[in-house]
N, C-alpha and C. Protein backbone atom coordinates (compact mmCIF):
# COMPACT_ATOMS: atom_id res chain seq x y z
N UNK A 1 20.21 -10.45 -2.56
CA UNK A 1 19.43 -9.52 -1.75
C UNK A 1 18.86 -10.30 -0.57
N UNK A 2 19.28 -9.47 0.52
CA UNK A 2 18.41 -10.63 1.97
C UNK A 2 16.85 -10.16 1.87
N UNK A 3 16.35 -10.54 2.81
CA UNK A 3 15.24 -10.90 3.05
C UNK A 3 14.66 -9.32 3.76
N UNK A 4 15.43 -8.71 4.47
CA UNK A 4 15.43 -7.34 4.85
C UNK A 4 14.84 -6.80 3.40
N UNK A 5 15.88 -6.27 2.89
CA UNK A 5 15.97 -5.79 1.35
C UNK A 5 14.75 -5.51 0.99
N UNK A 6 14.61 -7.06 0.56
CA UNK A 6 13.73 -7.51 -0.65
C UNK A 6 12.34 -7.27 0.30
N UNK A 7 12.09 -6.96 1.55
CA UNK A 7 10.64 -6.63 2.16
C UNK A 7 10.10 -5.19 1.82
N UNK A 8 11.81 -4.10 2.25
CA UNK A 8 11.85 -2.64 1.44
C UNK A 8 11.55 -2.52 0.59
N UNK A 9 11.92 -3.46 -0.84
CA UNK A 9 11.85 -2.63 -2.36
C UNK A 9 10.41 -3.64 -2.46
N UNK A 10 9.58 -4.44 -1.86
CA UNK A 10 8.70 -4.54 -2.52
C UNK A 10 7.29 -3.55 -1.54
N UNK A 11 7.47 -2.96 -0.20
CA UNK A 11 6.97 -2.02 0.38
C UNK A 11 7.08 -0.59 -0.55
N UNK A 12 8.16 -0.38 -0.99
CA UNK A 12 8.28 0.70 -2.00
C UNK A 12 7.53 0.74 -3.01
N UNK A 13 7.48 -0.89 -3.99
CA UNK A 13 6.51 -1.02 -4.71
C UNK A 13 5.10 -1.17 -4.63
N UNK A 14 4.88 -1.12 -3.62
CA UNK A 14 3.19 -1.05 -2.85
C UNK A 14 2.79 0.42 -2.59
N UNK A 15 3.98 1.26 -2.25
CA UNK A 15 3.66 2.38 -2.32
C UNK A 15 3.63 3.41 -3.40
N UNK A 16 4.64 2.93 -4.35
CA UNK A 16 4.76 3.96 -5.84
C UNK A 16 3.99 3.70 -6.88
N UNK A 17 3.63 2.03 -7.04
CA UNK A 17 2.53 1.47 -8.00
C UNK A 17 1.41 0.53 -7.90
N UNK A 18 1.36 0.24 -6.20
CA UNK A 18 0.01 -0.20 -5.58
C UNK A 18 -0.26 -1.56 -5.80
N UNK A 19 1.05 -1.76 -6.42
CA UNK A 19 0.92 -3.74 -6.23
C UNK A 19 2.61 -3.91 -6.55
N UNK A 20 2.41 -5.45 -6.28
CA UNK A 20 3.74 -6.12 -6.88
C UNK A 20 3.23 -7.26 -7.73
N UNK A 21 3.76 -7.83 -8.15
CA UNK A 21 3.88 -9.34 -9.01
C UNK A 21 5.09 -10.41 -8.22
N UNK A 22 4.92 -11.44 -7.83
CA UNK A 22 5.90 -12.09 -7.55
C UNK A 22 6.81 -12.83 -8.35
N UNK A 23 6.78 -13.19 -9.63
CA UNK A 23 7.73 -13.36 -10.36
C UNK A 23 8.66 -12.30 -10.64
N UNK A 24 8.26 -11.40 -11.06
CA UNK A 24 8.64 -10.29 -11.74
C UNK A 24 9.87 -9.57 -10.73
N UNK A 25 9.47 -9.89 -9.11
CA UNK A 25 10.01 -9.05 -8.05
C UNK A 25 10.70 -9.95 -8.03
N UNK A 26 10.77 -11.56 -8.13
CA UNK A 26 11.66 -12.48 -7.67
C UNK A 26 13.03 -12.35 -8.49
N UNK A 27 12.02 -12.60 -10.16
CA UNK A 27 13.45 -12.19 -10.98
C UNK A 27 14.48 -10.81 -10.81
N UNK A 28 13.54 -9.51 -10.89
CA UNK A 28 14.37 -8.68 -11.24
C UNK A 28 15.58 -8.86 -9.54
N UNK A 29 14.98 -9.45 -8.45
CA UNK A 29 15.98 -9.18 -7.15
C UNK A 29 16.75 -10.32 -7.38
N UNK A 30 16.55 -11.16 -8.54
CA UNK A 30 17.19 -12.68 -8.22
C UNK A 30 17.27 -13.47 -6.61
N UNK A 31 16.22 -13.49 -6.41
CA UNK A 31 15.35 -14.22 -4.81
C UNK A 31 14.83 -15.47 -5.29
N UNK A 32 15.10 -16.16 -3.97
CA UNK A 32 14.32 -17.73 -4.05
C UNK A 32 12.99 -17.42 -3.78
N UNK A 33 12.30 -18.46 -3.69
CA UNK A 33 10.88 -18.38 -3.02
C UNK A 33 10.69 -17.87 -2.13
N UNK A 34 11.68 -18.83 -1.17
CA UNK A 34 11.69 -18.86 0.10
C UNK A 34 12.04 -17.19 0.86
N UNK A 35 12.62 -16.89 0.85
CA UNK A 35 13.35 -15.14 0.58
C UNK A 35 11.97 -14.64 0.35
N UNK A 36 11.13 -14.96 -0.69
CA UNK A 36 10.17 -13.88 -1.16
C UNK A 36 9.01 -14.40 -0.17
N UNK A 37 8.71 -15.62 0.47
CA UNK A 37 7.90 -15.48 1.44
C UNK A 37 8.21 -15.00 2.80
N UNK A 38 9.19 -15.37 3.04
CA UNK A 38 9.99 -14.48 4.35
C UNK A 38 9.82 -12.78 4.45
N UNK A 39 9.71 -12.50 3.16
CA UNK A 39 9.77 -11.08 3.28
C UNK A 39 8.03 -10.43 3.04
N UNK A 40 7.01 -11.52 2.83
CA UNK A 40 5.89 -11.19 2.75
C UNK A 40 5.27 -11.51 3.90
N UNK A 41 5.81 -12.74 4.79
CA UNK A 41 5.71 -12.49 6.33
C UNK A 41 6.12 -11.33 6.89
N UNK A 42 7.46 -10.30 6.78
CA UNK A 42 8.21 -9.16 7.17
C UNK A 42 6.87 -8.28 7.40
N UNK A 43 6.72 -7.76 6.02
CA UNK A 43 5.60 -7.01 5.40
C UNK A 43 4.28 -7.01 6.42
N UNK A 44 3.60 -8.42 6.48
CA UNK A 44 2.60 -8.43 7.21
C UNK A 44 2.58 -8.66 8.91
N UNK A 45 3.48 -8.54 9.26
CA UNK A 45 3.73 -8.77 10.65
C UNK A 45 3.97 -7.21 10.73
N UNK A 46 4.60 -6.67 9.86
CA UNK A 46 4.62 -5.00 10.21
C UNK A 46 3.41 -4.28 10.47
N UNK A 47 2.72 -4.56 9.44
CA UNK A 47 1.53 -4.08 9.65
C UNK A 47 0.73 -4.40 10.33
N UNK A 48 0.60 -5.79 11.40
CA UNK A 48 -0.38 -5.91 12.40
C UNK A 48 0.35 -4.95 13.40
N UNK A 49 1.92 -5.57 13.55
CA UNK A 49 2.35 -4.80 14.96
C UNK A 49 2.43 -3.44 15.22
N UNK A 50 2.01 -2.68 14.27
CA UNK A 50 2.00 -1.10 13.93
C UNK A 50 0.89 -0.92 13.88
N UNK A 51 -0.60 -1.81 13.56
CA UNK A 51 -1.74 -1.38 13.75
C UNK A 51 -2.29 -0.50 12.83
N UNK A 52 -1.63 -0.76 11.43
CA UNK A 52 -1.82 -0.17 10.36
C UNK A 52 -3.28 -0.96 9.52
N UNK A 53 -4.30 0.16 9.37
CA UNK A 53 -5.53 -0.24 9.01
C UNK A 53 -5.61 -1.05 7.37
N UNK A 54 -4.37 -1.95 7.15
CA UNK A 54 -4.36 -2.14 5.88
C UNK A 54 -3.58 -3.61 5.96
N UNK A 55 -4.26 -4.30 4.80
CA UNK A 55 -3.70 -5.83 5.04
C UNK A 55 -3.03 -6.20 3.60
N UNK A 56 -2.05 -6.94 3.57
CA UNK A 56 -1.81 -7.74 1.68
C UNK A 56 -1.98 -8.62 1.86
N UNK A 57 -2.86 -8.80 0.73
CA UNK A 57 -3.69 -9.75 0.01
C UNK A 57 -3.28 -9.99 -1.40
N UNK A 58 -3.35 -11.17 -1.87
CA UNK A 58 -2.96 -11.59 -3.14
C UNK A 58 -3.85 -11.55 -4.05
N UNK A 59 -4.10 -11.22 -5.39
CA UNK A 59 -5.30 -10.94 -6.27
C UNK A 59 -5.10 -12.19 -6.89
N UNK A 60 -5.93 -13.27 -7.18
CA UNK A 60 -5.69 -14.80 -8.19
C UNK A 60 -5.95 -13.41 -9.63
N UNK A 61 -7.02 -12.65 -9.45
CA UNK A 61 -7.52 -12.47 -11.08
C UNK A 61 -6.13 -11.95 -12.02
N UNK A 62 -5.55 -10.51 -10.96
CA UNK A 62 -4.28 -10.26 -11.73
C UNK A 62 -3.19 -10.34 -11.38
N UNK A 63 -3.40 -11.56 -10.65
CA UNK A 63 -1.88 -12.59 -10.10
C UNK A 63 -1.22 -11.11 -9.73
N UNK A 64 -1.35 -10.50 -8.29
CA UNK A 64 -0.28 -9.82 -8.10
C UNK A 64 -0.45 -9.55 -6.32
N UNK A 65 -0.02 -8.68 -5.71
CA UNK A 65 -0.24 -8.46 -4.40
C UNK A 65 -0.60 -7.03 -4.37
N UNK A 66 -1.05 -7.10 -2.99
CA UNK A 66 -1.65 -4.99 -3.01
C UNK A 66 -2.05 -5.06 -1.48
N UNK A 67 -2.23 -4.15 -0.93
CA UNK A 67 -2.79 -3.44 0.17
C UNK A 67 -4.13 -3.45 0.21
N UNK A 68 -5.20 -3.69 1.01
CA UNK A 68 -6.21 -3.31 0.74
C UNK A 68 -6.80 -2.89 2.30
N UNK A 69 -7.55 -1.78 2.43
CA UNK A 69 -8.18 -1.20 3.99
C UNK A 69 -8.57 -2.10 4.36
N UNK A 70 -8.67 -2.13 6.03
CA UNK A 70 -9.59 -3.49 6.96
C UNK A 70 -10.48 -2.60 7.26
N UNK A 71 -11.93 -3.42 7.02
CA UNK A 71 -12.87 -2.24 7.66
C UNK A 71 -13.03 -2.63 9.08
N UNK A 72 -13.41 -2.13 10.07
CA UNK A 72 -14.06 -2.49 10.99
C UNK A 72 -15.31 -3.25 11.39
């Protein structure tokens, strides 16, 4: 899976269940690291350059990623 891809199905997963896990996304796409940070750069460069009021952020407590509002 390129790096395209793997930015889609884990945007999908931000939208259908409000987080991802990065192991879990790495295994089931069989992705390197590298691939899975490329595509979490994708992700967040979308959302500045679109001006979308929402940032990902990584949770340490339940090791996963999510969206969360920027306030002003």
């Amino acid at each position: 899976m390129n790096k395209t891809m793997t930015a889609l199905y884990l945007t999908w997963l931000l939208c259908t269940q409000g987080y991802f896990q990065k192991e879990k996304a790495m295994s089931l796409n069989e992705i390197s690291q590298r691939t899975f940070c490329r595509a979490i750069a994708e992700i967040k460069t979308f959302l500045i350059e679109y001006n979308i009021p929402k940032e990902l952020v990584y949770e340490k407590k339940t090791a996963r990623y999510l969206l969360r509002d920027i306030s002003c």
